[in-house]
C-alpha atoms as a PDB file:
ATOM      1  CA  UNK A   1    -134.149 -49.555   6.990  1.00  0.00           C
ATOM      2  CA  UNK A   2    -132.597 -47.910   4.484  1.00  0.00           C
ATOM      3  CA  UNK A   3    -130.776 -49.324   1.858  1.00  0.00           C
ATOM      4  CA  UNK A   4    -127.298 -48.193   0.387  1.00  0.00           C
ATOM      5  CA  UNK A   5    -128.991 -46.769  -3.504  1.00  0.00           C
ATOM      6  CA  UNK A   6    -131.533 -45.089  -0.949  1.00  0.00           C
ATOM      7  CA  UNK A   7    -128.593 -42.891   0.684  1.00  0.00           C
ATOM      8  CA  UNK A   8    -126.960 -42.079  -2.527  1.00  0.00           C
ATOM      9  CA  UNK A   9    -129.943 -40.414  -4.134  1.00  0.00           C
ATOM     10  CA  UNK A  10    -130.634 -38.471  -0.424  1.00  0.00           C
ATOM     11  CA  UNK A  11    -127.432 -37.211  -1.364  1.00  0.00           C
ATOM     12  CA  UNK A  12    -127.724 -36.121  -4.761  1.00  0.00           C
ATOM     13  CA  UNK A  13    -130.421 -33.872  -3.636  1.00  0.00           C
ATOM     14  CA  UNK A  14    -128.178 -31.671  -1.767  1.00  0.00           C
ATOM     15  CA  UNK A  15    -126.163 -29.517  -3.047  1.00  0.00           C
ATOM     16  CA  UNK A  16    -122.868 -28.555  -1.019  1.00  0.00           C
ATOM     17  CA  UNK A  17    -120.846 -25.642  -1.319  1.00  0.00           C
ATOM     18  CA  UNK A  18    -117.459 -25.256   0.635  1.00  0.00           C
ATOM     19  CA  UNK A  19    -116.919 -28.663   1.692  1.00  0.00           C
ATOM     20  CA  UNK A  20    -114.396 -29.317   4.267  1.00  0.00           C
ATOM     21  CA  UNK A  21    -113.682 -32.060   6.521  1.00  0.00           C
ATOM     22  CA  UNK A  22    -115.921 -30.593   9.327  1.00  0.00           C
ATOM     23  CA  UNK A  23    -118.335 -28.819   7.577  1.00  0.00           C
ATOM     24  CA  UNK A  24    -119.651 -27.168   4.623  1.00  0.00           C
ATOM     25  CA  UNK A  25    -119.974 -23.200   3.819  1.00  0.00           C
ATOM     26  CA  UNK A  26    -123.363 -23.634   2.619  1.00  0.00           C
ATOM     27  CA  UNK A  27    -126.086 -26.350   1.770  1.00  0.00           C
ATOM     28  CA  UNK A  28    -128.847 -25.925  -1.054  1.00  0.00           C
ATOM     29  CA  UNK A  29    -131.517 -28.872  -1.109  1.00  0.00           C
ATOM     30  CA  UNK A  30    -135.131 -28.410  -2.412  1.00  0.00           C
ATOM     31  CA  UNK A  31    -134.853 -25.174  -3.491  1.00  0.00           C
ATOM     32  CA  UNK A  32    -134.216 -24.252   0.289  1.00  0.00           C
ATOM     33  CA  UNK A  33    -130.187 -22.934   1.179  1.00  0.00           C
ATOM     34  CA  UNK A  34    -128.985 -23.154   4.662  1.00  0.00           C
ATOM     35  CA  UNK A  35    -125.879 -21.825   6.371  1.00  0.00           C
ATOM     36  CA  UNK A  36    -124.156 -19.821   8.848  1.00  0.00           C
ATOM     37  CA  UNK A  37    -122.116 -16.486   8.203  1.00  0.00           C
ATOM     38  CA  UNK A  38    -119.460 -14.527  10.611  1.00  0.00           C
ATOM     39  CA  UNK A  39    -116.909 -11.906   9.779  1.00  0.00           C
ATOM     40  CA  UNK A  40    -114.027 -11.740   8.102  1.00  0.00           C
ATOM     41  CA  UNK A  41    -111.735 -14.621   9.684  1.00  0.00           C
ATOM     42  CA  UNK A  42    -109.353 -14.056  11.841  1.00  0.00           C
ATOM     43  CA  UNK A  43    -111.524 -12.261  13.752  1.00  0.00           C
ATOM     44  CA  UNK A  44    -110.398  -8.990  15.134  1.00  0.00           C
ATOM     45  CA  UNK A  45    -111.468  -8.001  18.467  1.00  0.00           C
ATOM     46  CA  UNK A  46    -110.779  -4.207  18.200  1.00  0.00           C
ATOM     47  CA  UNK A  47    -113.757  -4.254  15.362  1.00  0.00           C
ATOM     48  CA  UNK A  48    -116.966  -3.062  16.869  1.00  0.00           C
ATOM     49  CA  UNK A  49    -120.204  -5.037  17.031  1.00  0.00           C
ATOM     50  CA  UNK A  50    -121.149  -2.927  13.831  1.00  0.00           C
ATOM     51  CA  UNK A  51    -118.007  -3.297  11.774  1.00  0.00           C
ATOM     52  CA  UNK A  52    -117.959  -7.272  12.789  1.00  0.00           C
ATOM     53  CA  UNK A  53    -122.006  -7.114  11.146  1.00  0.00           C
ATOM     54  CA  UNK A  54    -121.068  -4.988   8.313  1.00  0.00           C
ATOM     55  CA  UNK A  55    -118.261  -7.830   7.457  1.00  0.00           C
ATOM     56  CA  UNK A  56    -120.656 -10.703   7.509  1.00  0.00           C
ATOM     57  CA  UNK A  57    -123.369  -9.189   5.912  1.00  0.00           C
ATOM     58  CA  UNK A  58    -121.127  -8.649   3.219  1.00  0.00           C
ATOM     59  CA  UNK A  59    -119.841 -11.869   3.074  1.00  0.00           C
ATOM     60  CA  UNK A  60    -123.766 -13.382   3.813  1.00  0.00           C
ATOM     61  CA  UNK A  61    -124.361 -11.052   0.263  1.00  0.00           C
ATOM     62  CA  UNK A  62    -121.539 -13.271  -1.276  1.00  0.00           C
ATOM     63  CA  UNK A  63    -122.325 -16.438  -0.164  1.00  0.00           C
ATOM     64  CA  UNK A  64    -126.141 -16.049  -1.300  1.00  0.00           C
ATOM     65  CA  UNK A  65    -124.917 -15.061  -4.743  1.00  0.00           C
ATOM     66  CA  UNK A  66    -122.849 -17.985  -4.653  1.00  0.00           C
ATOM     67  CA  UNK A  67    -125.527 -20.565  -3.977  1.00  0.00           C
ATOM     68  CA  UNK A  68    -128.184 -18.903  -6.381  1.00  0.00           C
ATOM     69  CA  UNK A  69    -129.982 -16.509  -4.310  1.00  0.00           C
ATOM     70  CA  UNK A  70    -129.999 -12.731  -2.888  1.00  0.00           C
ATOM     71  CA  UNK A  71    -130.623 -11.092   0.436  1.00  0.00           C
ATOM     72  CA  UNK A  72    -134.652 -10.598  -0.716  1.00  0.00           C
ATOM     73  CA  UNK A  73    -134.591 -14.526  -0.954  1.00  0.00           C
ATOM     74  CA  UNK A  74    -133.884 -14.889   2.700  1.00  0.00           C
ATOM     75  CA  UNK A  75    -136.686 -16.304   4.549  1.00  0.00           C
ATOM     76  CA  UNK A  76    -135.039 -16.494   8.400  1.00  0.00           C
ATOM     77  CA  UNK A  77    -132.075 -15.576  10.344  1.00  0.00           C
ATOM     78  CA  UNK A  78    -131.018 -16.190  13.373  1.00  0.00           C
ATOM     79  CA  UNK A  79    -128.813 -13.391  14.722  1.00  0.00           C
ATOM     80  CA  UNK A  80    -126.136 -14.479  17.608  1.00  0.00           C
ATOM     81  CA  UNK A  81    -124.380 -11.963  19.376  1.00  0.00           C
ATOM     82  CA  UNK A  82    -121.860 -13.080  22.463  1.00  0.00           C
ATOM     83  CA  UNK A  83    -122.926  -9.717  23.915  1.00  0.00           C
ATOM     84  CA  UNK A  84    -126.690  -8.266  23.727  1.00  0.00           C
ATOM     85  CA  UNK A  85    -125.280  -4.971  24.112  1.00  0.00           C
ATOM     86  CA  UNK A  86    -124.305  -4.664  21.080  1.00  0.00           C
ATOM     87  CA  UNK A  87    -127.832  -5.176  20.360  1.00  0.00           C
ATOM     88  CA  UNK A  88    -128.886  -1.563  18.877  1.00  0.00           C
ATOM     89  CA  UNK A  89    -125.660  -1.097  17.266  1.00  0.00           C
ATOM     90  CA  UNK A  90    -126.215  -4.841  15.289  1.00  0.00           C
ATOM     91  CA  UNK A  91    -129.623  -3.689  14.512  1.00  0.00           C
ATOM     92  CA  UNK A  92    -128.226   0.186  13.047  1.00  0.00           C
ATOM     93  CA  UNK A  93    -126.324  -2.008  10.386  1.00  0.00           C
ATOM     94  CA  UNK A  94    -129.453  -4.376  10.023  1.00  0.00           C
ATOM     95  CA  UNK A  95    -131.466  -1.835   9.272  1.00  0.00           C
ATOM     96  CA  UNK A  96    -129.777  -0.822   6.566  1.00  0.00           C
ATOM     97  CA  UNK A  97    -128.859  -3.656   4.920  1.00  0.00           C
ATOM     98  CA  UNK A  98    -132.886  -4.274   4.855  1.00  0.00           C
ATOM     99  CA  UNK A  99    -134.191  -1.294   3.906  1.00  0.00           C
ATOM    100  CA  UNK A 100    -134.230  -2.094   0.409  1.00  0.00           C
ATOM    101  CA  UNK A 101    -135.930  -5.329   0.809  1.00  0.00           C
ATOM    102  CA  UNK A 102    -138.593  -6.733   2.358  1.00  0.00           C
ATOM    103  CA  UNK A 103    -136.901  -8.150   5.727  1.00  0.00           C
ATOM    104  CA  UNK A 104    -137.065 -12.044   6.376  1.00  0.00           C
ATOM    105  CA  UNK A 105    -138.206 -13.186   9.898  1.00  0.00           C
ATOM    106  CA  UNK A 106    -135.634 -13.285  12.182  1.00  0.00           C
ATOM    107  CA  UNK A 107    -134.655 -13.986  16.141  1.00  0.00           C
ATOM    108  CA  UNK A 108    -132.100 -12.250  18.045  1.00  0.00           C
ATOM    109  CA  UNK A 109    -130.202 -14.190  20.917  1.00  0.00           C
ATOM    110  CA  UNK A 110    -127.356 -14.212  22.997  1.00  0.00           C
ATOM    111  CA  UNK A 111    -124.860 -17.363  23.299  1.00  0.00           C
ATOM    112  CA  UNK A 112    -121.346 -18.204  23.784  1.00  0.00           C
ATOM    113  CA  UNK A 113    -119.389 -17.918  20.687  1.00  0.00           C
ATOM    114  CA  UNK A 114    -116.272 -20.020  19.050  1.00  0.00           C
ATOM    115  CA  UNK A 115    -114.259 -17.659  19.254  1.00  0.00           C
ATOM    116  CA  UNK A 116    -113.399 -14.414  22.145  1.00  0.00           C
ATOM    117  CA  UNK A 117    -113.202 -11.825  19.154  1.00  0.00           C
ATOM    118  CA  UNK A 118    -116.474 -12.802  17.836  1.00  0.00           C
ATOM    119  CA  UNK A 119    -119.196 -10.603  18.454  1.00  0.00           C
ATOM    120  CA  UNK A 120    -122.043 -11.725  15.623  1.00  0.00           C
ATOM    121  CA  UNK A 121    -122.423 -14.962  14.084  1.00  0.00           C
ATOM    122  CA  UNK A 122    -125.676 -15.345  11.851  1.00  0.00           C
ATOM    123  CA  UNK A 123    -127.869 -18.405  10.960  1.00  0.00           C
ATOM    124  CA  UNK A 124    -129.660 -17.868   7.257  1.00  0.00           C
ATOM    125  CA  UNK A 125    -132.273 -20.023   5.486  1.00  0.00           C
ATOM    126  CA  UNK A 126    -133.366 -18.491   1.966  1.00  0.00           C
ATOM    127  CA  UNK A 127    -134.806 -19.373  -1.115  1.00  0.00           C
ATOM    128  CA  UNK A 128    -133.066 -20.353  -3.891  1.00  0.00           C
ATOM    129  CA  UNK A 129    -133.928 -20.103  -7.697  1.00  0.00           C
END
Protein backbone atom coordinates (compact mmCIF):
# COMPACT_ATOMS: atom_id res chain seq x y z
CA UNK A 1 0.00 0.00 0.00
CA UNK A 2 1.19 3.13 -0.40
CA UNK A 3 0.92 5.78 1.86
CA UNK A 4 -0.02 9.54 1.14
CA UNK A 5 4.07 11.13 2.03
CA UNK A 6 4.98 8.06 -0.32
CA UNK A 7 3.01 9.72 -3.41
CA UNK A 8 4.20 13.15 -2.76
CA UNK A 9 7.89 12.40 -3.01
CA UNK A 10 6.99 10.01 -6.41
CA UNK A 11 5.97 13.27 -7.46
CA UNK A 12 8.68 15.48 -6.70
CA UNK A 13 10.80 13.35 -8.84
CA UNK A 14 9.15 14.34 -11.94
CA UNK A 15 9.52 17.16 -13.44
CA UNK A 16 6.53 18.52 -15.70
CA UNK A 17 6.65 20.91 -18.34
CA UNK A 18 3.39 22.25 -20.07
CA UNK A 19 0.89 21.13 -17.72
CA UNK A 20 -2.63 21.18 -18.75
CA UNK A 21 -5.67 19.60 -17.58
CA UNK A 22 -5.20 16.54 -19.92
CA UNK A 23 -1.76 16.32 -20.27
CA UNK A 24 1.62 17.64 -20.08
CA UNK A 25 4.07 18.89 -23.07
CA UNK A 26 6.86 17.07 -21.66
CA UNK A 27 7.99 14.94 -18.54
CA UNK A 28 11.71 14.82 -17.16
CA UNK A 29 12.23 12.17 -14.24
CA UNK A 30 15.62 10.47 -13.52
CA UNK A 31 17.51 12.15 -15.82
CA UNK A 32 15.23 10.45 -18.55
CA UNK A 33 12.59 13.16 -20.65
CA UNK A 34 9.60 11.77 -22.32
CA UNK A 35 7.09 13.29 -24.72
CA UNK A 36 5.34 13.47 -27.88
CA UNK A 37 5.84 16.20 -30.72
CA UNK A 38 3.49 17.09 -33.93
CA UNK A 39 3.44 20.14 -36.13
CA UNK A 40 2.59 23.35 -35.83
CA UNK A 41 -1.16 23.31 -34.43
CA UNK A 42 -3.79 23.83 -36.28
CA UNK A 43 -2.69 21.47 -38.47
CA UNK A 44 -2.83 22.22 -42.12
CA UNK A 45 -3.67 19.57 -44.46
CA UNK A 46 -2.30 21.17 -47.69
CA UNK A 47 1.37 20.79 -45.87
CA UNK A 48 3.14 17.77 -47.21
CA UNK A 49 4.33 14.81 -45.15
CA UNK A 50 7.81 16.67 -45.29
CA UNK A 51 6.78 20.19 -44.38
CA UNK A 52 4.39 18.60 -41.45
CA UNK A 53 8.14 16.72 -40.25
CA UNK A 54 10.15 19.73 -40.83
CA UNK A 55 7.53 21.63 -38.33
CA UNK A 56 7.83 19.13 -35.56
CA UNK A 57 11.27 18.53 -35.72
CA UNK A 58 11.62 22.02 -35.17
CA UNK A 59 9.43 22.26 -32.50
CA UNK A 60 10.94 18.54 -31.03
CA UNK A 61 14.49 20.93 -31.23
CA UNK A 62 12.55 23.43 -28.94
CA UNK A 63 11.01 21.37 -26.64
CA UNK A 64 14.41 19.39 -25.92
CA UNK A 65 16.09 22.72 -25.25
CA UNK A 66 13.36 23.45 -23.05
CA UNK A 67 13.61 20.43 -20.80
CA UNK A 68 17.56 20.42 -20.71
CA UNK A 69 18.58 18.38 -23.54
CA UNK A 70 19.41 18.39 -27.49
CA UNK A 71 18.56 16.23 -30.45
CA UNK A 72 22.16 14.13 -29.78
CA UNK A 73 20.52 13.36 -26.28
CA UNK A 74 17.70 11.47 -27.84
CA UNK A 75 17.84 7.89 -27.15
CA UNK A 76 14.35 6.61 -29.09
CA UNK A 77 11.61 7.77 -31.22
CA UNK A 78 8.82 6.47 -32.31
CA UNK A 79 7.78 7.92 -35.68
CA UNK A 80 3.78 7.77 -36.50
CA UNK A 81 2.66 8.56 -39.77
CA UNK A 82 -1.37 8.17 -40.65
CA UNK A 83 -0.04 7.29 -44.12
CA UNK A 84 3.23 5.02 -44.78
CA UNK A 85 3.52 6.62 -47.99
CA UNK A 86 4.81 9.33 -46.91
CA UNK A 87 7.38 7.08 -45.65
CA UNK A 88 10.56 8.14 -47.90
CA UNK A 89 9.58 11.64 -47.94
CA UNK A 90 9.48 11.57 -43.67
CA UNK A 91 12.73 9.85 -43.84
CA UNK A 92 14.39 12.76 -46.65
CA UNK A 93 13.74 15.30 -43.71
CA UNK A 94 15.00 12.66 -41.08
CA UNK A 95 17.92 12.29 -42.63
CA UNK A 96 18.86 15.49 -42.41
CA UNK A 97 17.98 16.51 -39.28
CA UNK A 98 20.43 13.45 -38.18
CA UNK A 99 23.19 13.83 -40.12
CA UNK A 100 24.96 15.83 -37.72
CA UNK A 101 24.42 13.53 -34.90
CA UNK A 102 24.66 10.25 -34.09
CA UNK A 103 20.88 9.00 -34.73
CA UNK A 104 18.88 7.51 -31.67
CA UNK A 105 17.03 4.15 -32.25
CA UNK A 106 13.90 4.56 -33.62
CA UNK A 107 10.57 2.59 -35.08
CA UNK A 108 8.49 3.68 -37.85
CA UNK A 109 4.64 2.77 -37.83
CA UNK A 110 1.49 3.53 -39.20
CA UNK A 111 -1.75 4.38 -36.96
CA UNK A 112 -4.76 6.44 -36.94
CA UNK A 113 -4.09 9.91 -35.94
CA UNK A 114 -6.12 12.71 -33.74
CA UNK A 115 -6.55 14.64 -36.14
CA UNK A 116 -7.42 14.23 -40.47
CA UNK A 117 -4.61 16.92 -41.27
CA UNK A 118 -2.07 15.12 -39.34
CA UNK A 119 0.35 13.27 -41.18
CA UNK A 120 3.45 12.71 -38.45
CA UNK A 121 3.20 12.61 -34.86
CA UNK A 122 6.54 11.55 -33.01
CA UNK A 123 7.19 9.76 -29.64
CA UNK A 124 10.84 10.93 -28.06
CA UNK A 125 12.69 9.61 -24.99
CA UNK A 126 16.21 11.43 -24.45
CA UNK A 127 18.62 12.11 -21.99
CA UNK A 128 18.69 14.91 -20.02
CA UNK A 129 21.65 16.75 -18.27
Amino acid sequence: MTLPNEIAALADLVTRFGVGQRASLATVHNGTGYFAVTPQAPYDASLSVAEQTAQLLAKAEARLAEIGSGKGQILFVAIILADMAGYAEMNAVWDGWVGDIRPPARACFSGALASPALKVEMIMICAVS
